[in-house]
C-alpha atoms as a PDB file:
ATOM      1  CA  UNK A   1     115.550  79.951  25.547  1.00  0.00           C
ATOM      2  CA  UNK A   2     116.115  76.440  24.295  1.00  0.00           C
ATOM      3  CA  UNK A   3     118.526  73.944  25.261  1.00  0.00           C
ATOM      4  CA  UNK A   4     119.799  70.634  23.353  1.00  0.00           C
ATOM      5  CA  UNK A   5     120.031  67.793  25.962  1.00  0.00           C
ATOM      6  CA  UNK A   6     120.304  63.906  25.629  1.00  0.00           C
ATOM      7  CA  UNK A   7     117.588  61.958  26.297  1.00  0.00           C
ATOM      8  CA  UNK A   8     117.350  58.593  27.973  1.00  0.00           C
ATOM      9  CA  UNK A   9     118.118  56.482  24.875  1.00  0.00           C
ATOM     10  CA  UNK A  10     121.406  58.910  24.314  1.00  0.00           C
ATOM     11  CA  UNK A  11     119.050  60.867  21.489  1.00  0.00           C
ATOM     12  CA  UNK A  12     119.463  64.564  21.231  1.00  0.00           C
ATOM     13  CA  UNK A  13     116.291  67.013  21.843  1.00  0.00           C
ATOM     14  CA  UNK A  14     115.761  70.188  22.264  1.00  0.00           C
ATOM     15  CA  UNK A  15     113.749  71.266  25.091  1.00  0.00           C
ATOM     16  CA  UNK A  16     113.164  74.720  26.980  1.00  0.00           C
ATOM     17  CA  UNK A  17     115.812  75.905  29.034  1.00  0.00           C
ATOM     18  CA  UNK A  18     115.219  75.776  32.543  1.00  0.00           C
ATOM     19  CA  UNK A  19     117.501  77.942  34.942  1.00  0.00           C
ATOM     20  CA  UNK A  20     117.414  78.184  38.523  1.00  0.00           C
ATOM     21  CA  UNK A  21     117.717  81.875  39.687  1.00  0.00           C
ATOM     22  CA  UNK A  22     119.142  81.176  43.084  1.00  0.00           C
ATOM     23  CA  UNK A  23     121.215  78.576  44.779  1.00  0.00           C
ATOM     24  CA  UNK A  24     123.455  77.375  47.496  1.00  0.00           C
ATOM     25  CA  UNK A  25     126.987  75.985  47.102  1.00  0.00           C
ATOM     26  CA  UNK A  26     127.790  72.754  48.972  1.00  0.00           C
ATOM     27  CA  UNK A  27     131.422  73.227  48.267  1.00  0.00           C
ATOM     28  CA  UNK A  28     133.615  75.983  48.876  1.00  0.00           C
ATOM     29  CA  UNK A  29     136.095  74.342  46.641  1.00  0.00           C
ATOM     30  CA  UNK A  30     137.830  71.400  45.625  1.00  0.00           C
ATOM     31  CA  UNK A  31     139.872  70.875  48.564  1.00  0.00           C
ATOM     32  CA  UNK A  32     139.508  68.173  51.381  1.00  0.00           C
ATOM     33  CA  UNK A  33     136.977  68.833  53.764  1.00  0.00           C
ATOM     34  CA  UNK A  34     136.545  72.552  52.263  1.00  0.00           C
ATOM     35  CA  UNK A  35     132.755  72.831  52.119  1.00  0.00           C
ATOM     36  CA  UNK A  36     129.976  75.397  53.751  1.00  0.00           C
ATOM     37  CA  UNK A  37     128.428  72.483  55.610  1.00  0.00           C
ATOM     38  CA  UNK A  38     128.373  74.281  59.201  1.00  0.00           C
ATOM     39  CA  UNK A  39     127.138  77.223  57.258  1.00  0.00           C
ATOM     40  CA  UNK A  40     124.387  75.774  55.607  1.00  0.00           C
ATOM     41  CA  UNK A  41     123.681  73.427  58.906  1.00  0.00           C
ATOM     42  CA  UNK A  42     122.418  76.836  60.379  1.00  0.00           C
ATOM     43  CA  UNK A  43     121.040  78.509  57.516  1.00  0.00           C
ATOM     44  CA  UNK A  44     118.696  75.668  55.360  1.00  0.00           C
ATOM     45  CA  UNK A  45     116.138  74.693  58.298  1.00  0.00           C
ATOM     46  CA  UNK A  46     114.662  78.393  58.309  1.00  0.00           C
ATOM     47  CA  UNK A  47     114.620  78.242  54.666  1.00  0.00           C
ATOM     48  CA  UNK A  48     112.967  75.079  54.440  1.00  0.00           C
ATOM     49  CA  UNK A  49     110.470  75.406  57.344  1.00  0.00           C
ATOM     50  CA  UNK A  50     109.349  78.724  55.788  1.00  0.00           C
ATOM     51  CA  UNK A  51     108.753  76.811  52.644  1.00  0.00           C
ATOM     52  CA  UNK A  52     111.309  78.867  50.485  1.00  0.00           C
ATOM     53  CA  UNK A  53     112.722  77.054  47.225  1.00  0.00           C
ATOM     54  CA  UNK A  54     116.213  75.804  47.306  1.00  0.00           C
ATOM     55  CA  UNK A  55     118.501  74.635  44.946  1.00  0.00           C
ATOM     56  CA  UNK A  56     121.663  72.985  46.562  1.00  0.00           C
ATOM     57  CA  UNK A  57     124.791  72.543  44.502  1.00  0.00           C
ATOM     58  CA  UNK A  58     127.885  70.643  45.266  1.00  0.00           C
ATOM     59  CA  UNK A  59     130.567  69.102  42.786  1.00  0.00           C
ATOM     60  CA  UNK A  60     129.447  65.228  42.002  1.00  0.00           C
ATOM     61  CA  UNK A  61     132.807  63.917  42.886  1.00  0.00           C
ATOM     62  CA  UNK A  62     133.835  65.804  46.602  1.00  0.00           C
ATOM     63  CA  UNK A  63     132.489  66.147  49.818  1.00  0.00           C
ATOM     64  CA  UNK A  64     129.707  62.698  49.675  1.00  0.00           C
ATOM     65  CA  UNK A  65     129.937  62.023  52.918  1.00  0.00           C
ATOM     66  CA  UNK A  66     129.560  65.656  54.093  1.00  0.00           C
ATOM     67  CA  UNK A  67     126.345  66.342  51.500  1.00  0.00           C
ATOM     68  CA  UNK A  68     124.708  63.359  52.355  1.00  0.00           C
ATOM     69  CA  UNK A  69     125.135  64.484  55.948  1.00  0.00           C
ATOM     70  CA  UNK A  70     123.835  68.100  55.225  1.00  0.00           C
ATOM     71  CA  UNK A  71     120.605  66.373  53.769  1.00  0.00           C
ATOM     72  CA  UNK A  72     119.938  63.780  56.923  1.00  0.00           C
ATOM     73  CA  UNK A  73     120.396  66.446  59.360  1.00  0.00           C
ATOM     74  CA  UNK A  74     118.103  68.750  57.347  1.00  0.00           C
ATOM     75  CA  UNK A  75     115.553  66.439  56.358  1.00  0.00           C
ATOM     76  CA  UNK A  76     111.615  67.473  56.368  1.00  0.00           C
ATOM     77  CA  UNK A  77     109.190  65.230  55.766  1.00  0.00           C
ATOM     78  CA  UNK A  78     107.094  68.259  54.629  1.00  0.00           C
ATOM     79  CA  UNK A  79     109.848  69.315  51.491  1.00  0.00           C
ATOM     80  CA  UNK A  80     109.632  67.581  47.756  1.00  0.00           C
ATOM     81  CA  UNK A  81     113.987  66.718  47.678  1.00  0.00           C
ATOM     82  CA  UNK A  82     114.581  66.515  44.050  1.00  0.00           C
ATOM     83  CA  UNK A  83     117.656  66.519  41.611  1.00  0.00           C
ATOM     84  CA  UNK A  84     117.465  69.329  39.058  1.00  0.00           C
ATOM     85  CA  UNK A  85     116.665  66.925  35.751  1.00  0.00           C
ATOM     86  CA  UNK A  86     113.584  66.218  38.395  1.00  0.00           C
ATOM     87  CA  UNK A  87     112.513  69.507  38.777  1.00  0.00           C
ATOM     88  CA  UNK A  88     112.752  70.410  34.888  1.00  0.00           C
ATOM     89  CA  UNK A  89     110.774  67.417  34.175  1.00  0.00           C
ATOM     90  CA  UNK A  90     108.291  68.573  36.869  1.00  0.00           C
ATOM     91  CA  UNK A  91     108.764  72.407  35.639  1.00  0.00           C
ATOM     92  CA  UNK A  92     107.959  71.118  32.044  1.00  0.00           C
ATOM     93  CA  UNK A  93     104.888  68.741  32.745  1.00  0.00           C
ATOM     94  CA  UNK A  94     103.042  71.175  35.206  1.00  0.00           C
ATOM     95  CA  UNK A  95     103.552  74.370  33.080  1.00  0.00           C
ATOM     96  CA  UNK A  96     103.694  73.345  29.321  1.00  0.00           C
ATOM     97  CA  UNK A  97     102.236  69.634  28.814  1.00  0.00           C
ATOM     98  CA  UNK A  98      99.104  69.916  26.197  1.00  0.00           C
END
């Protein structure tokens, strides 16, 4: 699969499509304070002390305060925390660069 995407200089490219196959949703929806924070409080430190991959969504616009409270009280020195244009870039590099 290919993708068209917009470079840094606002240029379009295309570039392979890359698609996570599973992830977690921050937000349970737009409302105030309606997130799966608790949820995930519980749930993430397993899957990151086992290692496991995980892709954490939320909406760019709701909940700051409760993400970026999610990801202190979660944090592991021992985990690579990157934004998905991250990952592609490091998907990209590590599997296709000649």
């Amino acid at each position: 699969c290919q993708a068209v995407i917009t470079n840094q200089d606002n240029i379009p490219e295309v570039t392979k499509l890359i698609i996570p196959r599973v992830h977690f949703s921050f937000d349970a929806s737009v409302k105030l304070n309606h997130h799966h924070k608790d949820y995930l409080l519980e749930s993430l430190p397993h899957q990151i002390n086992s290692g496991n991959y995980i892709v954490l969504m939320n909406h760019p616009d709701i909940h700051q305060d409760a993400f970026r409270e999610l990801l202190k009280a979660t944090y592991n020195s021992n985990t690579w925390y990157a934004t998905m244009s991250e990952v592609s870039k490091w998907y990209i590099f590590s599997r296709f660069a000649k």
